[in-house]
C-alpha atoms as a PDB file:
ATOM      1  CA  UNK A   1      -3.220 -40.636   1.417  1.00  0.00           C
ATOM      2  CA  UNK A   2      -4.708 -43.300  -0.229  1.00  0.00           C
ATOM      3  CA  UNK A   3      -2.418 -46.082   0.760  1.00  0.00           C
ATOM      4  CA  UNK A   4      -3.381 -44.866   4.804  1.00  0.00           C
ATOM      5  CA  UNK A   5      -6.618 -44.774   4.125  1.00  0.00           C
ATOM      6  CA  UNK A   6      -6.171 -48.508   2.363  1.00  0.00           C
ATOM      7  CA  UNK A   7      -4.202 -49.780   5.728  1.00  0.00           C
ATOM      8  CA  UNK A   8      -6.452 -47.836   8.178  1.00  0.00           C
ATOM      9  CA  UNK A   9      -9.608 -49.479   6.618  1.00  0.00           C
ATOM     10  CA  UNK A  10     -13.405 -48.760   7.349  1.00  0.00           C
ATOM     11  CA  UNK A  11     -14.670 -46.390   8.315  1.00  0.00           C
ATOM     12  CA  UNK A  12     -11.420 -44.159   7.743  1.00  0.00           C
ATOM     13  CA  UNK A  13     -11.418 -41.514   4.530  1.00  0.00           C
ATOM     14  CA  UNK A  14      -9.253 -39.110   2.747  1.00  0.00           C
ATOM     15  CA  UNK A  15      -9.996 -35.559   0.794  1.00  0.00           C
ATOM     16  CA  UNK A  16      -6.996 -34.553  -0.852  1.00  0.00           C
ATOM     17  CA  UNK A  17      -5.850 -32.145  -3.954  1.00  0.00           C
ATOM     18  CA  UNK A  18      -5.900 -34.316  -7.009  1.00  0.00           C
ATOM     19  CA  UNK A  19      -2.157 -34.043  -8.265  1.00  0.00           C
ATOM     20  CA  UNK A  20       1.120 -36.267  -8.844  1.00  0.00           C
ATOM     21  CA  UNK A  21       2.544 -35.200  -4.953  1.00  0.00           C
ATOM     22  CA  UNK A  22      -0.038 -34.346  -2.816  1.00  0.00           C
ATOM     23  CA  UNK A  23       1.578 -32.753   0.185  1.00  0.00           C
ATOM     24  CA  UNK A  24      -1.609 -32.185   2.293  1.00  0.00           C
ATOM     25  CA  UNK A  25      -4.692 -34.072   3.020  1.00  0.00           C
ATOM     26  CA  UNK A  26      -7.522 -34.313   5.192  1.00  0.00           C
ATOM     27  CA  UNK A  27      -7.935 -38.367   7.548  1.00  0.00           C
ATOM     28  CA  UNK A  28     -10.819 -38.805   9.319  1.00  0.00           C
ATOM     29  CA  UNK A  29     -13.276 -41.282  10.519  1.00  0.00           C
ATOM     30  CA  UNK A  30     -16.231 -38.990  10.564  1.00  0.00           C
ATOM     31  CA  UNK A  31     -18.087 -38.370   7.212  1.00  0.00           C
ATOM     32  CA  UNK A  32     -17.009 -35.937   4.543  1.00  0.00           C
ATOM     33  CA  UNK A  33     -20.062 -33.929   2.657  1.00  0.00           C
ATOM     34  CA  UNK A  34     -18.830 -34.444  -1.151  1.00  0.00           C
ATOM     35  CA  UNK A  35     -20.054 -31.379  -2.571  1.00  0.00           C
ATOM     36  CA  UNK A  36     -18.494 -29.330   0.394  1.00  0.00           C
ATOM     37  CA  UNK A  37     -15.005 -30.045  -0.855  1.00  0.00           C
ATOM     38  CA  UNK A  38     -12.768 -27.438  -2.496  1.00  0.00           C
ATOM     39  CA  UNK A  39      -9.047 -27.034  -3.027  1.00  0.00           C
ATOM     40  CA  UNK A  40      -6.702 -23.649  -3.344  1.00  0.00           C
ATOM     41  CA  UNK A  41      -3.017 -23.617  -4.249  1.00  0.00           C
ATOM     42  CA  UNK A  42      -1.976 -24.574  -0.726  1.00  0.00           C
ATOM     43  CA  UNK A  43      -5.181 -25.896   1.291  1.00  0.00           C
ATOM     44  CA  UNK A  44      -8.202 -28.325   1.095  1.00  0.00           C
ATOM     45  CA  UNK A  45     -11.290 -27.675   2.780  1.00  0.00           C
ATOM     46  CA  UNK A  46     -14.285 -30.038   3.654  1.00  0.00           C
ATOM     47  CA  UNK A  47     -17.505 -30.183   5.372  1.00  0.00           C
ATOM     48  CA  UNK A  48     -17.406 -32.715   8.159  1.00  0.00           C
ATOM     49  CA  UNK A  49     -20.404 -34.597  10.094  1.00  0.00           C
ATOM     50  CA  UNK A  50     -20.241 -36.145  13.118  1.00  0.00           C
ATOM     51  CA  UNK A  51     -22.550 -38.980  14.221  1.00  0.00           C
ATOM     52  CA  UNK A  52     -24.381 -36.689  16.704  1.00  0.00           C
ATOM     53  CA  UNK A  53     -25.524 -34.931  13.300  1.00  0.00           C
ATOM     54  CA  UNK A  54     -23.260 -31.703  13.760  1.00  0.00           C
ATOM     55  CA  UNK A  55     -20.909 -29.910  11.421  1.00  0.00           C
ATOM     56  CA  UNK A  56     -17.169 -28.436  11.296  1.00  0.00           C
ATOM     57  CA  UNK A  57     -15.582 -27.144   8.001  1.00  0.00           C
ATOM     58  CA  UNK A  58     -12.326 -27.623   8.051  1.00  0.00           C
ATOM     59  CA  UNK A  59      -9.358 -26.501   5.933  1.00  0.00           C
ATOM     60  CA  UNK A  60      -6.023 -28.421   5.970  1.00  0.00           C
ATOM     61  CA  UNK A  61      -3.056 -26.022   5.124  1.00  0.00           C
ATOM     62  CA  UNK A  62       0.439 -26.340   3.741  1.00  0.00           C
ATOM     63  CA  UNK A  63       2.091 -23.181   2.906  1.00  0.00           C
ATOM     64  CA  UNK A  64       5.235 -22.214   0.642  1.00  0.00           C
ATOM     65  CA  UNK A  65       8.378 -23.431   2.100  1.00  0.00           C
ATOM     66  CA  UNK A  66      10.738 -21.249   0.518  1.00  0.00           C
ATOM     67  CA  UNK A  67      12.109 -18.368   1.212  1.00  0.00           C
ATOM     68  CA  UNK A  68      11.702 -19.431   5.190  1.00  0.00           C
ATOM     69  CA  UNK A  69      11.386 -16.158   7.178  1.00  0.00           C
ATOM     70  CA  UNK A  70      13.893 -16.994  10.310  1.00  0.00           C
ATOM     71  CA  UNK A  71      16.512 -17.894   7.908  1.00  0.00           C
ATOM     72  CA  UNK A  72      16.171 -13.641   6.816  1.00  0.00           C
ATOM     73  CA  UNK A  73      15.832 -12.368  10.102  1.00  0.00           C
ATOM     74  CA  UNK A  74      19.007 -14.317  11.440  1.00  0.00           C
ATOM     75  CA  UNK A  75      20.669 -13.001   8.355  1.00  0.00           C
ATOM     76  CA  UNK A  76      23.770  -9.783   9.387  1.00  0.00           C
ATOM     77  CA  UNK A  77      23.043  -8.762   6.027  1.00  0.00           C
ATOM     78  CA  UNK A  78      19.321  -8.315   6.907  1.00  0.00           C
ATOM     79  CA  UNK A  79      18.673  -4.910   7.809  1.00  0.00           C
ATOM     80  CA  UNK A  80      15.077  -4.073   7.335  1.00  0.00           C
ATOM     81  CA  UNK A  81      12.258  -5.086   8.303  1.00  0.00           C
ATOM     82  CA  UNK A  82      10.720  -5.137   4.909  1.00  0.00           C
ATOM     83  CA  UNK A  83      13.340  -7.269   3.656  1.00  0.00           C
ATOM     84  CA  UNK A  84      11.831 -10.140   6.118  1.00  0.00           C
ATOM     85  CA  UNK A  85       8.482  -9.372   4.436  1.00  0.00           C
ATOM     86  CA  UNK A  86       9.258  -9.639   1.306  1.00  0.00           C
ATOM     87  CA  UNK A  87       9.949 -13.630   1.684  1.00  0.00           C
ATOM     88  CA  UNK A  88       6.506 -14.086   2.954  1.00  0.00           C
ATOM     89  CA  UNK A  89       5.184 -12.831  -0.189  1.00  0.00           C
ATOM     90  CA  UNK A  90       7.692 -14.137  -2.679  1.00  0.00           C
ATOM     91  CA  UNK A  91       7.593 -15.714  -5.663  1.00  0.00           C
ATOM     92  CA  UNK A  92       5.482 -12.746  -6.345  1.00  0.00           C
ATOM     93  CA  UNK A  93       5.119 -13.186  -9.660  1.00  0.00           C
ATOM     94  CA  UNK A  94       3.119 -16.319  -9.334  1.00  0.00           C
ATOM     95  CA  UNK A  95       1.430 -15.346  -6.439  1.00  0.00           C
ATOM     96  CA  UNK A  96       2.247 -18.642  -4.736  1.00  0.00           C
ATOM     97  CA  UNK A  97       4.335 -17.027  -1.814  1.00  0.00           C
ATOM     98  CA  UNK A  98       3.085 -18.289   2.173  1.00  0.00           C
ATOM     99  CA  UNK A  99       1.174 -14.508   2.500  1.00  0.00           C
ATOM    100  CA  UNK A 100      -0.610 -15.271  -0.865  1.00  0.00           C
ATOM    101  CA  UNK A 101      -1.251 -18.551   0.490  1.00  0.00           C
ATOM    102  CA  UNK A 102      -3.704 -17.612   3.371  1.00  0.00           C
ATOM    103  CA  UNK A 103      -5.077 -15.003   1.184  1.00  0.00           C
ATOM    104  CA  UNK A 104      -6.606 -17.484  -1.207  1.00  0.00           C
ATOM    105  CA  UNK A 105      -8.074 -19.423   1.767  1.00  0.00           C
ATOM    106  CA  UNK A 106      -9.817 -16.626   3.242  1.00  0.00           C
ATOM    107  CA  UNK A 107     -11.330 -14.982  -0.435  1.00  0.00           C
ATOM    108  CA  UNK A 108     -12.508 -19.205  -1.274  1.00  0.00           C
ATOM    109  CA  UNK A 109     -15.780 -20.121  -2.304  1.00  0.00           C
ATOM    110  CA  UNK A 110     -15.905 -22.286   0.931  1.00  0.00           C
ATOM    111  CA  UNK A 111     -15.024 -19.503   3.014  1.00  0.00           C
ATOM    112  CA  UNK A 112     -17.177 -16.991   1.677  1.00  0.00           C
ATOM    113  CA  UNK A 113     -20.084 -19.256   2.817  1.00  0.00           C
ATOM    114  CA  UNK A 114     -19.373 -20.879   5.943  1.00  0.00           C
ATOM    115  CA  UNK A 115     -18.405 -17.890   8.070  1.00  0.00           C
ATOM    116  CA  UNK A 116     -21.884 -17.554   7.716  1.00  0.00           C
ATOM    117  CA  UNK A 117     -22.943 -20.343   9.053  1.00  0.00           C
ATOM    118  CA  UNK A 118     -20.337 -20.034  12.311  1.00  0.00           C
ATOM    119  CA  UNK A 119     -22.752 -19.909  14.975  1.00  0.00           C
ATOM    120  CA  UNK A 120     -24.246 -23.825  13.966  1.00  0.00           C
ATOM    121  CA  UNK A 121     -20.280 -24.521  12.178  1.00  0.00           C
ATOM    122  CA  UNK A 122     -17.218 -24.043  13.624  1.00  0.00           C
ATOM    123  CA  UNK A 123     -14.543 -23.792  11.118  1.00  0.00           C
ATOM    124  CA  UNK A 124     -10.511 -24.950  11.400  1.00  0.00           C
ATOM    125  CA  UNK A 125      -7.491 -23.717   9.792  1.00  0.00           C
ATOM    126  CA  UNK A 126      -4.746 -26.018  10.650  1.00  0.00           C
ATOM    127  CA  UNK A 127      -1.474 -27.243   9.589  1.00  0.00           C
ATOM    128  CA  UNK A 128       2.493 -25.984   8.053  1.00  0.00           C
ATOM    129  CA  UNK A 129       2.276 -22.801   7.792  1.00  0.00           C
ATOM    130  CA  UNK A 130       6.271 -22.660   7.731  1.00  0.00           C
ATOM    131  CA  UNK A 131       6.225 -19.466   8.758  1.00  0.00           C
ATOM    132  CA  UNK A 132       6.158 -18.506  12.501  1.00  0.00           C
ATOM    133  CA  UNK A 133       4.027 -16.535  14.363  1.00  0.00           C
ATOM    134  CA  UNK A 134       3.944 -12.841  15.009  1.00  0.00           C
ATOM    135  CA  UNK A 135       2.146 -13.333  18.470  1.00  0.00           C
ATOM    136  CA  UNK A 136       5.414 -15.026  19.240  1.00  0.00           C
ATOM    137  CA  UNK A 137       8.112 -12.710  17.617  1.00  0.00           C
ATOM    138  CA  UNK A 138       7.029  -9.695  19.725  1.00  0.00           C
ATOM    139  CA  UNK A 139       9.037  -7.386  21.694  1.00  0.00           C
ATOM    140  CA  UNK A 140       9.437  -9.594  25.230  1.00  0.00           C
ATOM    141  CA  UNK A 141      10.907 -12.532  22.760  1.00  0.00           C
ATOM    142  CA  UNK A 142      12.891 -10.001  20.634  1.00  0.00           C
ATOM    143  CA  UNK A 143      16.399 -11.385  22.250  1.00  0.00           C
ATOM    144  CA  UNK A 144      15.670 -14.503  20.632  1.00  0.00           C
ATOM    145  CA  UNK A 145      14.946 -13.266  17.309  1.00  0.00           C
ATOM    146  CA  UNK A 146      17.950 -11.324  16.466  1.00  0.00           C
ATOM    147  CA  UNK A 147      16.569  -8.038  17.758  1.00  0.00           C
ATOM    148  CA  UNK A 148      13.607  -8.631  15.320  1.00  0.00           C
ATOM    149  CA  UNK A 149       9.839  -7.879  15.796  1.00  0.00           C
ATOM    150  CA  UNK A 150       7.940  -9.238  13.034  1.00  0.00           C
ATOM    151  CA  UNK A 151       4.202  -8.829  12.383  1.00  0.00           C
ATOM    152  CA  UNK A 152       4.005 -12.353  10.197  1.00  0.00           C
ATOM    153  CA  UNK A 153       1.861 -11.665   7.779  1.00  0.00           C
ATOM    154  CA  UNK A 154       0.369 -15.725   7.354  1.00  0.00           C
ATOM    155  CA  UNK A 155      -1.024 -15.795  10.988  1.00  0.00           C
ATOM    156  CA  UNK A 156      -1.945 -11.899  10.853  1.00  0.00           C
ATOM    157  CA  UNK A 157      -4.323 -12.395   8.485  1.00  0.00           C
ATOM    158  CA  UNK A 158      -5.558 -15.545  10.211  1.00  0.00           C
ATOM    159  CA  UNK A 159      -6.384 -13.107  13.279  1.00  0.00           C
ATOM    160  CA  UNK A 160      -7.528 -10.102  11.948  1.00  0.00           C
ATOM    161  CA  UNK A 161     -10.340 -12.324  10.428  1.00  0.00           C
ATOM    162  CA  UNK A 162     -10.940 -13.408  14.035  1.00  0.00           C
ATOM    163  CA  UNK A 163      -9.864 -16.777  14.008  1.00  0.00           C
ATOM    164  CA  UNK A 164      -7.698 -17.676  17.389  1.00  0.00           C
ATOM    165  CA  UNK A 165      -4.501 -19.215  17.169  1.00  0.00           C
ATOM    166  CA  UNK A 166      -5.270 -22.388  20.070  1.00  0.00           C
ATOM    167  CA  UNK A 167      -1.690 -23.065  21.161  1.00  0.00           C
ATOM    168  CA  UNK A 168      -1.281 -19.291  22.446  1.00  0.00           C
ATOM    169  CA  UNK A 169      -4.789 -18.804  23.714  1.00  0.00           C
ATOM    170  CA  UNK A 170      -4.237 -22.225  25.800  1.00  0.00           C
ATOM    171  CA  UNK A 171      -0.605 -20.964  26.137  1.00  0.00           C
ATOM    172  CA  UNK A 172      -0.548 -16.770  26.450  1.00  0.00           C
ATOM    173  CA  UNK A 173       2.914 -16.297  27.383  1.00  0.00           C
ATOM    174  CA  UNK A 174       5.411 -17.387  24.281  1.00  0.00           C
ATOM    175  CA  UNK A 175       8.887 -16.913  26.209  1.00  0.00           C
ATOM    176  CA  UNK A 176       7.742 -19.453  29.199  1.00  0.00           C
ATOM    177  CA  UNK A 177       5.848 -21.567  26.436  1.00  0.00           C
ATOM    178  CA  UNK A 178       6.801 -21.327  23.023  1.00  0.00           C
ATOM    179  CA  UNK A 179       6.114 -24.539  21.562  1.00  0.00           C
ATOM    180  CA  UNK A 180       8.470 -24.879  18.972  1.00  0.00           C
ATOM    181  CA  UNK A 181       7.389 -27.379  16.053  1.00  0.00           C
ATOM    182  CA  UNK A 182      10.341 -26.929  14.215  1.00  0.00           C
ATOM    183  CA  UNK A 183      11.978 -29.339  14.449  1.00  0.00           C
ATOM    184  CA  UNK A 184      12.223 -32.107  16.772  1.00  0.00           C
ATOM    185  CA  UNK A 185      15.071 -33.960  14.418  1.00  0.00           C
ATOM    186  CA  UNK A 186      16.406 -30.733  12.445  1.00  0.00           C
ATOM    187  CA  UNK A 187      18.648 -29.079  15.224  1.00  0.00           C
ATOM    188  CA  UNK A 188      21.215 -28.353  12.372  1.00  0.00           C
ATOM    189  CA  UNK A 189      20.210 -26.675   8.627  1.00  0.00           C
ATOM    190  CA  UNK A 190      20.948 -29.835   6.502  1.00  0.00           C
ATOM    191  CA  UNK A 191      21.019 -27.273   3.420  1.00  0.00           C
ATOM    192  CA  UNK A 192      24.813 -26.731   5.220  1.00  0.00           C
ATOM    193  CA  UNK A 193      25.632 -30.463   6.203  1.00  0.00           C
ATOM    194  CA  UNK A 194      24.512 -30.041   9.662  1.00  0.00           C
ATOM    195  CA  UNK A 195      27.357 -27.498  10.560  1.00  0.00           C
ATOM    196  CA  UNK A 196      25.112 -24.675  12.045  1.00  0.00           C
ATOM    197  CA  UNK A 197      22.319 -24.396  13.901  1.00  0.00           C
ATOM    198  CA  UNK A 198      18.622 -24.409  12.472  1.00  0.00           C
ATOM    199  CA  UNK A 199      16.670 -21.497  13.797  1.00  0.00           C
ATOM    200  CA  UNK A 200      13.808 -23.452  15.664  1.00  0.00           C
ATOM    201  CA  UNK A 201      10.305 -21.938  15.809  1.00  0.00           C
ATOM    202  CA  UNK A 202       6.490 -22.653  15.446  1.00  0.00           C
ATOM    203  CA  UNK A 203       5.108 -22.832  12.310  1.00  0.00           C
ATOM    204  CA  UNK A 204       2.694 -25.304  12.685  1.00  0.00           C
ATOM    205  CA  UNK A 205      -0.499 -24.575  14.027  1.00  0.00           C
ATOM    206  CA  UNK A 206      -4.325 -24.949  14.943  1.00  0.00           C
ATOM    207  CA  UNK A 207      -6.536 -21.888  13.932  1.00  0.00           C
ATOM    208  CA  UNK A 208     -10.108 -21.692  14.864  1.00  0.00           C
ATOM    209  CA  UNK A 209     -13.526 -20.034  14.664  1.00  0.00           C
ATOM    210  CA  UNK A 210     -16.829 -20.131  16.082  1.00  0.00           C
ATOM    211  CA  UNK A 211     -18.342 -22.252  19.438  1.00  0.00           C
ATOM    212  CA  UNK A 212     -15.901 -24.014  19.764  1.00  0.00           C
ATOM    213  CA  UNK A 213     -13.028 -24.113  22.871  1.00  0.00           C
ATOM    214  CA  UNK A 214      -9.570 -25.647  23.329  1.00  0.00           C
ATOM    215  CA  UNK A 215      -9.404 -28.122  26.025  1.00  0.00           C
ATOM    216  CA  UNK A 216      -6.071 -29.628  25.798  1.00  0.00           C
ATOM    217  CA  UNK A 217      -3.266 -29.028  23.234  1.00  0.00           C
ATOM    218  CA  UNK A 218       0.515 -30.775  23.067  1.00  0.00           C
ATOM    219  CA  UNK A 219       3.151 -31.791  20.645  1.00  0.00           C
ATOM    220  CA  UNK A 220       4.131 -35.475  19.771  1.00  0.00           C
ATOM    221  CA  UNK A 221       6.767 -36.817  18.242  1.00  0.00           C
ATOM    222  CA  UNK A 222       6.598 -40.688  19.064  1.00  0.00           C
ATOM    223  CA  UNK A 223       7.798 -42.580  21.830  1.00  0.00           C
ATOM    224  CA  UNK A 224      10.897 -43.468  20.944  1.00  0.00           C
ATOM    225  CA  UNK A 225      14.934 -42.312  21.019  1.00  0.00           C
ATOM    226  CA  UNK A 226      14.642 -39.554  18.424  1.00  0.00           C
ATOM    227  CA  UNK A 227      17.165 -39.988  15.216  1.00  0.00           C
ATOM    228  CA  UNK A 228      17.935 -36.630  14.087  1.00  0.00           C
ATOM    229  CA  UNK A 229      17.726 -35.726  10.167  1.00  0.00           C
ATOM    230  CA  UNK A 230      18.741 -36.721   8.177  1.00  0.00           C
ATOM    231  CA  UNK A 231      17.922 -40.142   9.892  1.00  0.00           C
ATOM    232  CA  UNK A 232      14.382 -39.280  10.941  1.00  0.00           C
ATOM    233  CA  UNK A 233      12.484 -41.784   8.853  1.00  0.00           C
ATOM    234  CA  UNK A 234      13.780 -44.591  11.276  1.00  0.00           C
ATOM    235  CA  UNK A 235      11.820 -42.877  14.196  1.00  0.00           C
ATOM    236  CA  UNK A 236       8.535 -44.329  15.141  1.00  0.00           C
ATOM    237  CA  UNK A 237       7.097 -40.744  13.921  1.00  0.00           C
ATOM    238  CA  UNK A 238       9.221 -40.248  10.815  1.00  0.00           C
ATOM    239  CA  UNK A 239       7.959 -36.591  10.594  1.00  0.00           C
ATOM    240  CA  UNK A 240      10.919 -33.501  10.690  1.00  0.00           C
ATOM    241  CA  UNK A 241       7.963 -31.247  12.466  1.00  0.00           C
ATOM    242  CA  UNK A 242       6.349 -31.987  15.965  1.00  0.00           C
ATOM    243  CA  UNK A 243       2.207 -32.912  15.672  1.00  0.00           C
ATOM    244  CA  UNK A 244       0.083 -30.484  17.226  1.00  0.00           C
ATOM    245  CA  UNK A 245      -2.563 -32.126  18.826  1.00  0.00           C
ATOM    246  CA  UNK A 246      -5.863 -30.316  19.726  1.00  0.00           C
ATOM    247  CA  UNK A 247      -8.808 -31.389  22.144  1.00  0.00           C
ATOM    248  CA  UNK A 248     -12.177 -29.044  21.717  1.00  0.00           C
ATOM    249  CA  UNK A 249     -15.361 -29.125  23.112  1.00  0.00           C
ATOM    250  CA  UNK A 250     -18.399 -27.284  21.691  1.00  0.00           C
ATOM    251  CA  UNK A 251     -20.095 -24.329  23.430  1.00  0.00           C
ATOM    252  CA  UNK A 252     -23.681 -23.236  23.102  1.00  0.00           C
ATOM    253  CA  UNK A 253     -24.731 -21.564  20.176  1.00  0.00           C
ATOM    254  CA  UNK A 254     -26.472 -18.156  20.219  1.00  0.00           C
ATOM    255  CA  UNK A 255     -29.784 -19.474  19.016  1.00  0.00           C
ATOM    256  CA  UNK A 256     -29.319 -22.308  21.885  1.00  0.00           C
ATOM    257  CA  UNK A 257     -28.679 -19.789  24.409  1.00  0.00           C
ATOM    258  CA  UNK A 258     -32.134 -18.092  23.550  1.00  0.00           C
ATOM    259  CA  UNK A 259     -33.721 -21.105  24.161  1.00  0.00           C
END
């Protein structure tokens, strides 16, 4: 992060976890309130103000990529549904598992305080979640899913908190529309030399809250020939997931509707 933000220049800056391999990060042009900024095992949160002197707090999200939930579900020797759960929870013993992950997020310090403040603060939760949805593994999309429907606990909690997933609010329907982000270059499981297919799905997304709408959302992956994995660092966009990129506007506030 720091080497972009050294190339990108003024007025460009970073908020990321202090560690060896930081895997997630916050770039923006906008300023970052200092004191806003906390870190859990798998996110990063900060206070951001725009020039027209409003707010967002936003939380930048990476969850644990192990024990990938597809992989179980497309498994013969898979038989319950709980066994599919258990992966979104796992390592349980350190409490680091994708489930877990969210978790932490929505019992932070940063949380805690700015759902308070959601009427003049609209908060994000964006990012790899590797873990799909369970909006999208429902009953219509079953056939594609190995007979599975799977309430994924990651976004689930994301949704019973209220916050709206913006690629299926934009985009209702997931069998006409299911905007896979995984993967534009990983067609084939490269744990297996390429031989089999690579369950595709979407795990990456953009959660929000408050007065805030979704204009406009699509997935990039640079303009150029793609070069599948494990090649992909040739391509203009050297990333193994597809971008999500979100337009919002603001809506009124409560207190400005009053008025």
């Amino acid at each position: 992060m720091e080497r972009l933000v050294d190339e990108l220049g003024e007025p460009w800056t970073a908020v990321f976890p202090n560690s060896p391999y930081p895997n997630i990060g916050i770039l923006t042009k906008q300023k970052v309130i200092p004191t806003s900024v906390e870190n859990t095992t798998a996110g990063v949160h900060a206070r951001i103000q725009f020039p027209q002197g409003f707010y967002i707090n936003f939380w930048a999200f990476h969850g644990w990529h192990k024990s990938y939930g597809p992989h179980a579900a497309f498994n013969r020797l898979v038989t319950n549904l709980s066994q599919i759960i258990a992966g979104e929870f796992a390592p349980k013993e350190k409490g680091t598992g994708r489930a877990q992950n969210v978790r932490e997020v929505l019992q932070s310090e940063s949380m805690k305080r700015d759902l308070k403040d959601l009427d003049e603060m609209p908060m994000f939760i964006l990012g790899d979640f590797n873990s799909p949805s369970h909006q999208d593994w429902i009953q219509e999309t079953k056939n594609l899913h190995s007979d599975w429907v799977v309430p994924w606990p990651s976004t689930k909690q994301l949704t019973d908190e209220g916050f709206i997933d913006s690629y299926r609010e934009l985009y209702p329907d997931p069998v006409k529309q299911p905007g896979y982000t995984w993967s534009p270059v990983a067609k084939t499981n490269y744990e297996w030399d390429f031989v089999f297919p690579d369950p595709q799905d979407r795990i990456d997304f953009v959660f929000y809250k408050g007065k805030v709408k979704p204009e406009k959302i699509e997935l990039y992956a640079g303009k150029e020939t793609l070069k599948m994995m494990p090649d992909h660092f040739y391509n203009d966009y050297p990333s193994d997931h597809y971008a999500v990129i979100a337009d919002f506007v603001f809506r009124e506030s409560e207190s400005e509707k009053k008025e």
